[in-house]
C-alpha atoms as a PDB file:
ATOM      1  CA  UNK A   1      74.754 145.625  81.935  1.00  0.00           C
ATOM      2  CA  UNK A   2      74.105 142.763  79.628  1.00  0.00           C
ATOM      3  CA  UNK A   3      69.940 143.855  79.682  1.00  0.00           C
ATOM      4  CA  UNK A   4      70.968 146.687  78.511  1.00  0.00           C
ATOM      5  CA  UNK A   5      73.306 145.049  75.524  1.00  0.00           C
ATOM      6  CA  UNK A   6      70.509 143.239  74.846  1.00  0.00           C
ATOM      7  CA  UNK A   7      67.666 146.309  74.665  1.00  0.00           C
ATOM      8  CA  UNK A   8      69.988 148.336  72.561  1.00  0.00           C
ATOM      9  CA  UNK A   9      71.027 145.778  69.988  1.00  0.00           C
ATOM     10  CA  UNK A  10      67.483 143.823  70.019  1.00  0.00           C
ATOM     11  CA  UNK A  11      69.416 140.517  70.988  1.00  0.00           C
ATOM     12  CA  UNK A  12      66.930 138.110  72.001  1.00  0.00           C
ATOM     13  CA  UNK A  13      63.490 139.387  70.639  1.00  0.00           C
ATOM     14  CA  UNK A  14      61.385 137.728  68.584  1.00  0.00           C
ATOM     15  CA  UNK A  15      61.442 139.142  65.450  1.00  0.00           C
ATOM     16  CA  UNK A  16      57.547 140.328  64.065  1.00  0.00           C
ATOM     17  CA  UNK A  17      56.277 137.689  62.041  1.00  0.00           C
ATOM     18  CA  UNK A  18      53.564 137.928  58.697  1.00  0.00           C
ATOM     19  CA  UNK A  19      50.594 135.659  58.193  1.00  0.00           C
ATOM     20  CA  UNK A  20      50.933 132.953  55.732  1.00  0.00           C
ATOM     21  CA  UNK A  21      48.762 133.344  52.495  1.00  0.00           C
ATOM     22  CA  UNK A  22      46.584 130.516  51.750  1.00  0.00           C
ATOM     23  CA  UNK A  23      48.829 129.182  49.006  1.00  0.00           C
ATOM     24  CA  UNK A  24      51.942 129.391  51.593  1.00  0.00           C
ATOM     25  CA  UNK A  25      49.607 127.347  54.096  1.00  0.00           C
ATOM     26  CA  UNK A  26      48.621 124.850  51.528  1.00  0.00           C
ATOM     27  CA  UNK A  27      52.355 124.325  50.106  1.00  0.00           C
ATOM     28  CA  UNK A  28      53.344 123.944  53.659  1.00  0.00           C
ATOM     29  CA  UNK A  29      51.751 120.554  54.368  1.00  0.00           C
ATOM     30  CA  UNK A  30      52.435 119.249  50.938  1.00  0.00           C
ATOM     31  CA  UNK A  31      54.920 115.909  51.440  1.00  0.00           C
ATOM     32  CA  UNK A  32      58.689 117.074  51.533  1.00  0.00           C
ATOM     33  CA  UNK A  33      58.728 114.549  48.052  1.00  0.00           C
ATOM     34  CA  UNK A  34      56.326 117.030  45.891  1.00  0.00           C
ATOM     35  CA  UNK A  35      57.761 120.470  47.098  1.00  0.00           C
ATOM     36  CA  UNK A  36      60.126 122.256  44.590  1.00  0.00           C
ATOM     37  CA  UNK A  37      63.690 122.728  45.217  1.00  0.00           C
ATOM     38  CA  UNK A  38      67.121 122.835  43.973  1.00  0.00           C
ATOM     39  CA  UNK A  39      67.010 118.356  43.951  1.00  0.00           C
ATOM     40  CA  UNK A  40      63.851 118.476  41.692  1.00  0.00           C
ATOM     41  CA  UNK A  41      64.550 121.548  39.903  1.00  0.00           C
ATOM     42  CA  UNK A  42      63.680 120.696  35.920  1.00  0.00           C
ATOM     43  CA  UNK A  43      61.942 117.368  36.900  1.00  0.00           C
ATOM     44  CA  UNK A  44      58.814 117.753  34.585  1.00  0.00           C
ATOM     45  CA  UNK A  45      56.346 114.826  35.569  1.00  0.00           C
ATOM     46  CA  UNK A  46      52.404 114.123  33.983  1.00  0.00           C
ATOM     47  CA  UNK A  47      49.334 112.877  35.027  1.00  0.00           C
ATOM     48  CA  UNK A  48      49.261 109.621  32.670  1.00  0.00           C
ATOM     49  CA  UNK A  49      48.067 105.880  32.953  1.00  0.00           C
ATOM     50  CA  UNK A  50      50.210 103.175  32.749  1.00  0.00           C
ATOM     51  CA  UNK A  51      48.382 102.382  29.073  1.00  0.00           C
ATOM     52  CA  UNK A  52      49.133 105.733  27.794  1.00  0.00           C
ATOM     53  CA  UNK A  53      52.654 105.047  29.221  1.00  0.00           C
ATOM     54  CA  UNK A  54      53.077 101.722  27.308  1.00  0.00           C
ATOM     55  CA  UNK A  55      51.676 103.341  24.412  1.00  0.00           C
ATOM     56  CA  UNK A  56      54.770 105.057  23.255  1.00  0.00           C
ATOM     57  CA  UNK A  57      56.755 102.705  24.699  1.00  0.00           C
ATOM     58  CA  UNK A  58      56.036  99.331  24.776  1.00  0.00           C
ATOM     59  CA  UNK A  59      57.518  97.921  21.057  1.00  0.00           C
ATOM     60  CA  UNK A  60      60.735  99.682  21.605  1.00  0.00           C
ATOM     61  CA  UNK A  61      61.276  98.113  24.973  1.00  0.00           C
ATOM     62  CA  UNK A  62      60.567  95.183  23.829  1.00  0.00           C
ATOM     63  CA  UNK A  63      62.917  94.872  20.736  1.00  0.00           C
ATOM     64  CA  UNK A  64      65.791  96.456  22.898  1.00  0.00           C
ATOM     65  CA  UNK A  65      64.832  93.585  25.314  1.00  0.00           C
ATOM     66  CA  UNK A  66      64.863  90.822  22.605  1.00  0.00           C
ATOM     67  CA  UNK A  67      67.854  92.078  21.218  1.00  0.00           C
ATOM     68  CA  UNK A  68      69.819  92.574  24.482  1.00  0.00           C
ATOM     69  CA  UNK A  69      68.760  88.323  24.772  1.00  0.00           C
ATOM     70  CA  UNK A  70      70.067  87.654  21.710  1.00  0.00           C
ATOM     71  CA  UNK A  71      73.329  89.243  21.646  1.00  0.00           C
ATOM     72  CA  UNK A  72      74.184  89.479  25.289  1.00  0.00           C
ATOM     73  CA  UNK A  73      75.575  86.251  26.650  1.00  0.00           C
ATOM     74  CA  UNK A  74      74.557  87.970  29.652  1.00  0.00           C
ATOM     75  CA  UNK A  75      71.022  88.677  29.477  1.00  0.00           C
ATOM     76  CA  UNK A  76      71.139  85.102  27.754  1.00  0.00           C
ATOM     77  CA  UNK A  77      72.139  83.403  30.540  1.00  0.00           C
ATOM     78  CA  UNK A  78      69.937  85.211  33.064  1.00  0.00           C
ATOM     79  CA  UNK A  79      67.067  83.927  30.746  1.00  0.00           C
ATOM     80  CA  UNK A  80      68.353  80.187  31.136  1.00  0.00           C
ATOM     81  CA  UNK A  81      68.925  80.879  34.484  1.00  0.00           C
ATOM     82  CA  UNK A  82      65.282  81.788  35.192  1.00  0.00           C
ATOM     83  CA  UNK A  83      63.388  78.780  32.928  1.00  0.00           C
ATOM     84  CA  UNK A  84      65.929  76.172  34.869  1.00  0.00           C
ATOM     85  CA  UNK A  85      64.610  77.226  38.448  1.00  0.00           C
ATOM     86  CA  UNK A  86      61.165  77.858  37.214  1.00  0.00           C
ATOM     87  CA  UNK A  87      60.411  74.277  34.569  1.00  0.00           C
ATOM     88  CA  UNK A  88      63.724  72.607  34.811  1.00  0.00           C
ATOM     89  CA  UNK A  89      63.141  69.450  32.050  1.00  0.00           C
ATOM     90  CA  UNK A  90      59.431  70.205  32.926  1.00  0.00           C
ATOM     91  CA  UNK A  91      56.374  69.672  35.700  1.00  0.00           C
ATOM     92  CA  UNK A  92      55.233  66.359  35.490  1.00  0.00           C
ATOM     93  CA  UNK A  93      51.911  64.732  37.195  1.00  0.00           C
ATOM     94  CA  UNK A  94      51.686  62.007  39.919  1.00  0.00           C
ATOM     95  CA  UNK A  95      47.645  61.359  39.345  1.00  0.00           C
ATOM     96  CA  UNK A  96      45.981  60.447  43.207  1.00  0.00           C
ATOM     97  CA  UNK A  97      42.200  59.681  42.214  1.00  0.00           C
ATOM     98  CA  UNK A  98      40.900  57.858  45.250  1.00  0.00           C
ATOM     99  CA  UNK A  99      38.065  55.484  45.716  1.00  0.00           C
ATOM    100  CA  UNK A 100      34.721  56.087  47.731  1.00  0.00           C
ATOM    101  CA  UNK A 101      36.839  54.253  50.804  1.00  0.00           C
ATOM    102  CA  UNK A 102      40.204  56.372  50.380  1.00  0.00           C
ATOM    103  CA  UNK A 103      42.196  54.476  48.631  1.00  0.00           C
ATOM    104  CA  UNK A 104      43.847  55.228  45.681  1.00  0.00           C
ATOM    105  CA  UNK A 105      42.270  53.658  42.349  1.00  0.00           C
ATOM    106  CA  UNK A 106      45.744  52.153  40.802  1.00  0.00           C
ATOM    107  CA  UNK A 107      43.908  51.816  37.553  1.00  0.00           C
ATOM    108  CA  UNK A 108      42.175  55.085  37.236  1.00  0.00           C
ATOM    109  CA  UNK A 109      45.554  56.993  37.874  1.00  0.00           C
ATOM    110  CA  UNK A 110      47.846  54.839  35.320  1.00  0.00           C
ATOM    111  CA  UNK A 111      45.360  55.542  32.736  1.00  0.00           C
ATOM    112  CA  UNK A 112      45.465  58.995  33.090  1.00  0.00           C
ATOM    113  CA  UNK A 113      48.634  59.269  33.914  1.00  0.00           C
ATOM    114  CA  UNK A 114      49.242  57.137  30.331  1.00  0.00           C
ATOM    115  CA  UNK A 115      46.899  59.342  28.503  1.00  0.00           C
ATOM    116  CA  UNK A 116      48.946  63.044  29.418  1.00  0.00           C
ATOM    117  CA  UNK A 117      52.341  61.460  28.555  1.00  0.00           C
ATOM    118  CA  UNK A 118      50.806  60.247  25.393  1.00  0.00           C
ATOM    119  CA  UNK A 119      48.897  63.947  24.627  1.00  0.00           C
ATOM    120  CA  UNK A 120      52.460  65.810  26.344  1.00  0.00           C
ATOM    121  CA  UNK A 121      54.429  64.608  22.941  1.00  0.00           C
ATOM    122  CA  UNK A 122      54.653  67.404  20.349  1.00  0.00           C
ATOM    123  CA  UNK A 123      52.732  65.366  17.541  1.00  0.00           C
ATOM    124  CA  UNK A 124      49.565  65.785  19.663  1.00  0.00           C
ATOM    125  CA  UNK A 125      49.624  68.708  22.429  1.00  0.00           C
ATOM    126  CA  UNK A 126      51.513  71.432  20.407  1.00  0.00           C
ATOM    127  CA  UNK A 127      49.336  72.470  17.196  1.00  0.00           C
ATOM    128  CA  UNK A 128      52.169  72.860  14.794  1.00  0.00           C
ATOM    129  CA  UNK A 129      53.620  69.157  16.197  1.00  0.00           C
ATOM    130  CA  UNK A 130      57.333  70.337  16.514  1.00  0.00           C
ATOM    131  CA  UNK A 131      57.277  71.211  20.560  1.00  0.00           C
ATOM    132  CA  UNK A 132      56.903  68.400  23.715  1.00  0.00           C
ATOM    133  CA  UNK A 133      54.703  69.895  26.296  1.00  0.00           C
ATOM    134  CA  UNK A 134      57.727  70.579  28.312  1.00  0.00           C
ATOM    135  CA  UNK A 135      59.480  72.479  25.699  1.00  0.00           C
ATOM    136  CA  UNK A 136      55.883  74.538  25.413  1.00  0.00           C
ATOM    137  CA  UNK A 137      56.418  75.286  29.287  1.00  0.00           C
ATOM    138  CA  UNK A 138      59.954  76.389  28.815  1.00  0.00           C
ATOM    139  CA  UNK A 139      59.264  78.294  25.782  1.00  0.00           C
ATOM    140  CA  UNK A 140      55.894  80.573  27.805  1.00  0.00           C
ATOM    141  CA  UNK A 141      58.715  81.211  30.692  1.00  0.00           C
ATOM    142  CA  UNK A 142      61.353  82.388  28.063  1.00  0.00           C
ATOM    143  CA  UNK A 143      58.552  84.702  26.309  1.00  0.00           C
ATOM    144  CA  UNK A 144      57.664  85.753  29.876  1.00  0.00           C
ATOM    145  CA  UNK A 145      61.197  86.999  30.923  1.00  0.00           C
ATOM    146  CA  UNK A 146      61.925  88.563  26.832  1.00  0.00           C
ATOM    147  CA  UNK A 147      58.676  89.904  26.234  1.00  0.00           C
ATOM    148  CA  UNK A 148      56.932  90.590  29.133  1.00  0.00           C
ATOM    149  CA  UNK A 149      53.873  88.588  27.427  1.00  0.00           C
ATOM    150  CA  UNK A 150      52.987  85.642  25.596  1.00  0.00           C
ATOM    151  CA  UNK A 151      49.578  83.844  24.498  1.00  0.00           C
ATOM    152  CA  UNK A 152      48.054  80.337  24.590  1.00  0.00           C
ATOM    153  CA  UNK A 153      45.585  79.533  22.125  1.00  0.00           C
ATOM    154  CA  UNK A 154      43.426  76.091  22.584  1.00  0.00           C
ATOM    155  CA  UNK A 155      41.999  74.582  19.622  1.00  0.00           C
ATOM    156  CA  UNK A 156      39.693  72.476  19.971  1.00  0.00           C
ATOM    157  CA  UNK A 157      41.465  68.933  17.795  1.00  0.00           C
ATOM    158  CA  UNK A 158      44.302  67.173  18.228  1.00  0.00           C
ATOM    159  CA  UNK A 159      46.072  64.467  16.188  1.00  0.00           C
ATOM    160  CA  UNK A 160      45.921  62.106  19.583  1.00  0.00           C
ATOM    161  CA  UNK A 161      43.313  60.624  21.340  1.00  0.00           C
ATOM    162  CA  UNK A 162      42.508  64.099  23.461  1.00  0.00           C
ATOM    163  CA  UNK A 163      41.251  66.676  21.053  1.00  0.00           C
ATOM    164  CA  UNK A 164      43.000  69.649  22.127  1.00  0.00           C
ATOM    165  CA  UNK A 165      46.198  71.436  21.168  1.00  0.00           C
ATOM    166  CA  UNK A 166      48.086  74.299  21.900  1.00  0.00           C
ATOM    167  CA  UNK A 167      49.404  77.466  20.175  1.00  0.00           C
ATOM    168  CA  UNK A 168      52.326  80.060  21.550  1.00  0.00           C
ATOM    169  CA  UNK A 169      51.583  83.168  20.466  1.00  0.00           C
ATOM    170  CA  UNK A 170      54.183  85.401  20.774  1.00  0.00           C
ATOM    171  CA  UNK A 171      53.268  89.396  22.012  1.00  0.00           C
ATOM    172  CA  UNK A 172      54.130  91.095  18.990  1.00  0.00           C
ATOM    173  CA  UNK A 173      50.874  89.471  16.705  1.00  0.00           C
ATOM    174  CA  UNK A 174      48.370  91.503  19.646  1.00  0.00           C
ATOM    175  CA  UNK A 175      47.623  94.410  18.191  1.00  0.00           C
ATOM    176  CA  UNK A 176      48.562  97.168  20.790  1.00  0.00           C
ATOM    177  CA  UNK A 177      48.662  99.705  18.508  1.00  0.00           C
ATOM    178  CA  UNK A 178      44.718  99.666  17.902  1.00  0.00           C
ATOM    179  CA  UNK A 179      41.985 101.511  19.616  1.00  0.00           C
ATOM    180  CA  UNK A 180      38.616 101.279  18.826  1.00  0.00           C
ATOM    181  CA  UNK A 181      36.785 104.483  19.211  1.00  0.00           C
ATOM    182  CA  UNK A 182      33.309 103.111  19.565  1.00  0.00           C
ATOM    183  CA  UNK A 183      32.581 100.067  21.183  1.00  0.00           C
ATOM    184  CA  UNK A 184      32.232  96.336  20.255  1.00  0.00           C
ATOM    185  CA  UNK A 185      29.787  94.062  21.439  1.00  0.00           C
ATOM    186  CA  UNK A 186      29.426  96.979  24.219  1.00  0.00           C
ATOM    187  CA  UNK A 187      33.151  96.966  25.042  1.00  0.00           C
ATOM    188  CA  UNK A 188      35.970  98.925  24.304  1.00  0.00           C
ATOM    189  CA  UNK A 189      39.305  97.697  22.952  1.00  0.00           C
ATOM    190  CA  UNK A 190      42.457  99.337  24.142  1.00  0.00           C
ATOM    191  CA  UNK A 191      45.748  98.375  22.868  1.00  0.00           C
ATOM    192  CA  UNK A 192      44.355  95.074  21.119  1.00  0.00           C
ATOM    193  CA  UNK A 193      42.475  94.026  23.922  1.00  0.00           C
ATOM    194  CA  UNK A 194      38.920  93.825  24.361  1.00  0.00           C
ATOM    195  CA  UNK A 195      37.173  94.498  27.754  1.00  0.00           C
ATOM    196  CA  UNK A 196      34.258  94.949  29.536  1.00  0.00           C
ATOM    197  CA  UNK A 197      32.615  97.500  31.584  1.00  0.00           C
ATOM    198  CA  UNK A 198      34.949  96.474  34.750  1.00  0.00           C
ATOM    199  CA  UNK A 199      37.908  96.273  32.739  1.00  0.00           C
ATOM    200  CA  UNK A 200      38.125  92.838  32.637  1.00  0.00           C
ATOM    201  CA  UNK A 201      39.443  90.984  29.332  1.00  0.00           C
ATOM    202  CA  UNK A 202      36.778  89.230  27.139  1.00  0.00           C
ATOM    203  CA  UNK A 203      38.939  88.795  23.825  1.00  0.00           C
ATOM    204  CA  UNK A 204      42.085  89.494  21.972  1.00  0.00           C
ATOM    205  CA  UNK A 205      42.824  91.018  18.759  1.00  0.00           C
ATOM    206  CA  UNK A 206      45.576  89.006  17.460  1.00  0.00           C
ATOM    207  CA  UNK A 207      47.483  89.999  13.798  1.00  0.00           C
ATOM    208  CA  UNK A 208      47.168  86.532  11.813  1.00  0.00           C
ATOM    209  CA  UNK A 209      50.694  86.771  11.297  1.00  0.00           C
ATOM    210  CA  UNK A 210      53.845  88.252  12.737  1.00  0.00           C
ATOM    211  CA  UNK A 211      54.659  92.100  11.774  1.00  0.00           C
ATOM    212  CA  UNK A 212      58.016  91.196  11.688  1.00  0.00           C
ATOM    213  CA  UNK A 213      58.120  88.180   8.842  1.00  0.00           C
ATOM    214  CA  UNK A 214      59.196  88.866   6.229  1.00  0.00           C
ATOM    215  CA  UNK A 215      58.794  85.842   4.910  1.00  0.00           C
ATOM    216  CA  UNK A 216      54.839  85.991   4.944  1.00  0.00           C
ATOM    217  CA  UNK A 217      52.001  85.491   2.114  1.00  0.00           C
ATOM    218  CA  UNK A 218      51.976  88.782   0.384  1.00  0.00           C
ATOM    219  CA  UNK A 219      48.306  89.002   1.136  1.00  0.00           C
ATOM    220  CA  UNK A 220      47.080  91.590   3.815  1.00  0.00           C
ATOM    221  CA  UNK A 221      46.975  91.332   7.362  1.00  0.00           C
ATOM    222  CA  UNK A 222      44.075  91.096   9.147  1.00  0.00           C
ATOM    223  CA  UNK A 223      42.624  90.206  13.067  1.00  0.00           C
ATOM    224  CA  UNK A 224      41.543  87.800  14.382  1.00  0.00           C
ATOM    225  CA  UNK A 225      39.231  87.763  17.309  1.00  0.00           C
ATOM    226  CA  UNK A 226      39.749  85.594  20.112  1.00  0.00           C
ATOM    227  CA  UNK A 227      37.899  85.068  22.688  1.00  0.00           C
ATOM    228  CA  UNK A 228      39.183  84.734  26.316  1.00  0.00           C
ATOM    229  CA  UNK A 229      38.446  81.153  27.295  1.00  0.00           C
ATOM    230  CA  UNK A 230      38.571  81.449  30.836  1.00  0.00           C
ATOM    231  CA  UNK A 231      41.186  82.204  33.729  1.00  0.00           C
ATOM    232  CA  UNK A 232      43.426  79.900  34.951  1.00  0.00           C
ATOM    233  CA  UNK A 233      46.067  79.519  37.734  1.00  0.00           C
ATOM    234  CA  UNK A 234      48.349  76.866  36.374  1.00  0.00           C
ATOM    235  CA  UNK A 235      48.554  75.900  33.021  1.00  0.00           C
ATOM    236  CA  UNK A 236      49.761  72.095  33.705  1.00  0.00           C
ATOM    237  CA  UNK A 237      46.928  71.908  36.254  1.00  0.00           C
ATOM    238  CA  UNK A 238      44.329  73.102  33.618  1.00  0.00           C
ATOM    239  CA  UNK A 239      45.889  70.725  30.990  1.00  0.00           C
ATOM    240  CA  UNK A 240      45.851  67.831  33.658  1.00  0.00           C
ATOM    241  CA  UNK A 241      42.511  68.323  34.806  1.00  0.00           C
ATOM    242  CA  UNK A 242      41.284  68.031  30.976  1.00  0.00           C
ATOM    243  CA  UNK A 243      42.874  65.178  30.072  1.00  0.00           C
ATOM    244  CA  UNK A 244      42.035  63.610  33.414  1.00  0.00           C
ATOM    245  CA  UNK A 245      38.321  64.441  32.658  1.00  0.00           C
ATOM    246  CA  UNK A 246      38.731  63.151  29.510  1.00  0.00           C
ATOM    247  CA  UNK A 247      40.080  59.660  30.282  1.00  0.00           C
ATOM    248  CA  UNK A 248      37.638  59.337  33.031  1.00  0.00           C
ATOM    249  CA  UNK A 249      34.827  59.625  30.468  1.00  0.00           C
ATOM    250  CA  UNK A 250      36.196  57.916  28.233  1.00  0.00           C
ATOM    251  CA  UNK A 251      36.701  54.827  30.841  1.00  0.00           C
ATOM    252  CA  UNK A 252      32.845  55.396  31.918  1.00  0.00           C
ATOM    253  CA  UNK A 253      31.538  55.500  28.373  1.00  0.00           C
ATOM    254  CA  UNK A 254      33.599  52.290  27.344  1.00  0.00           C
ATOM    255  CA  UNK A 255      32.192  50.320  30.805  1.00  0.00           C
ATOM    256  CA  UNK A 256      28.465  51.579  29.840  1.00  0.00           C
ATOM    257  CA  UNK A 257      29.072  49.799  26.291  1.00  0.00           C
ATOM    258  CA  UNK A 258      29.418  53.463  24.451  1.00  0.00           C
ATOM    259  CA  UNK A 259      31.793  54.292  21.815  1.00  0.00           C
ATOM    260  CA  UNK A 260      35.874  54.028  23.368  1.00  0.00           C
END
C-alpha cells in the first residue's frame, strides 16, 4: 500500500538535477565571507593600498585625533595613562663596562654615566634647550599615541661637551601630500617619503615649518631633505651608546696626551 503512495505521488525520488555552469562551480568554492547575500547586500569594497587609503584620510584622522586629546578628559587621560607605563619620570642608564678580567671598571662607568646626565639636561640634548631628555621621551610617546608619528632629527652640535642634539618633529611638517612623479636620486617619493627600489626609507621631506602656524615668517614654505640616518631599536640605547663612545675617546685621547 504505502509503495504504491509513494509511486503515485513521487514521495521519495530524487528529483532530476542540472549541471552547474562554470561560473556556478567557481562561485561555489568561493569562502562563505566573499559570496553575496542579504548580510553584504550594498557593501561596495576596492582593491586599494593602505597608501592610497591614508591618502584621503590621514590629516583628518589625525586632527579629529588631536582634538579628541585636547578636549576629551578622556582620551586625555588614556594618553597619560600610556606615557606613565611606557617612560614613567624617564629610562635611566646603569653603565657596566668591564675590564679584560671581568670586572667592572668603576671609573670608566661613573664617567659615562656623569657625561649622559650632564648631555640628558635640556640646555645640551634638546636643540631648542627648553626639554630634559626625559621630557623628550615622554613627549615621542605622547606624539606616538596623538599622531600616530613623530620624527627625531640629530644635529650634529651641542652646547655641552657631546656635540649632538635632538629635534621633535611633529607629523604634520612631512609632507604626505607630495608625490613625485619621476624619480630622485633613482627613488620615488610617496607621501613625503623617499625610498628605494625595496621600499625601504632613505630620506624625508619635511615642511621647514608647521602648516598650521600661523604665527610663521611670511616667507614661503619650502622642504627640506633629510636624510635617514640609520635604524635604530631604542632611542636611549642609541643615545647611550654615543655618549658612551664619546667619553671613552675622550678618556683615551686625554691618557695619550691629545686634546681633552
Amino acid at each position: 500500500m504505502f509503495e504504491a503512495v509513494k509511486n503515485v505521488f513521487g514521495f521519495g525520488q530524487k528529483k532530476p538535477t542540472r549541471a552547474l555552469t562554470p561560473s556556478e562551480k567557481s562561485l561555489s568554492r568561493t569562502f562563505a565571507a566573499a559570496r553575496p547575500g542579504r548580510l553584504n547586500d550594498g557593501w561596495s569594497t576596492m582593491t586599494t593600498s593602505a597608501d592610497m587609503e591614508s591618502v584621503t584620510s590621514l590629516t583628518a584622522l589625525r586632527n579629529r585625533s588631536r582634538a579628541l586629546v585636547r578636549d576629551n578628559c578622556h582620551a586625555k587621560r588614556a594618553r597619560e595613562v600610556v606615557t606613565n607605563n611606557v617612560i614613567g619620570m624617564g629610562i635611566g642608564l646603569q653603565a657596566a663596562v668591564q675590564s679584560t678580567r671581568g670586572n667592572l671598571a668603576t671609573a670608566v662607568n661613573d664617567a659615562i654615566e656623569t657625561a649622559l646626565a650632564d648631555w640628558c639636561k635640556a640646555d645640551a640634548c634638546h636643540i631648542g634647550g627648553s626639554l630634559h631628555f626625559a621630557d623628550i621621551e615622554r613627549l615621542l610617546i605622547s606624539e606616538v599615541f596623538e599622531a600616530g608619528d613623530v620624527f627625531i632629527r640629530i644635529h650634529r652640535q651641542g652646547r655641552g661637551a657631546v656635540p649632538m642634539s635632538l629635534e621633535v618633529i611633529e607629523a604634520e611638517r612631512l609632507a604626505d601630500e607630495w608625490e613625485a612623479s619621476t624619480s630622485i636620486n633613482g627613488n620615488l617619493v610617496r607621501q613625503g617619503i623617499e625610498c628605494d627600489a625595496f621600499n625601504r626609507p632613505v630620506a624625508y621631506w619635511i615642511h621647514e615649518y608647521h602648516p598650521g602656524d600661523p604665527r610663521r615668517p611670511m616667507v614661503q614654505d619650502r622642504l627640506l631633505r633629510i636624510p635617514q640616518a640609520g635604524r635604530a631599536d631604542s632611542l636611549n640605547l642609541a643615545v647611550a651608546t654615543g655618549v658612551a663612545l664619546y667619553e671613552i675617546r675622550r678618556k683615551a685621547l686625554t691618557l695619550d696626551g691629545g686634546p681633552a
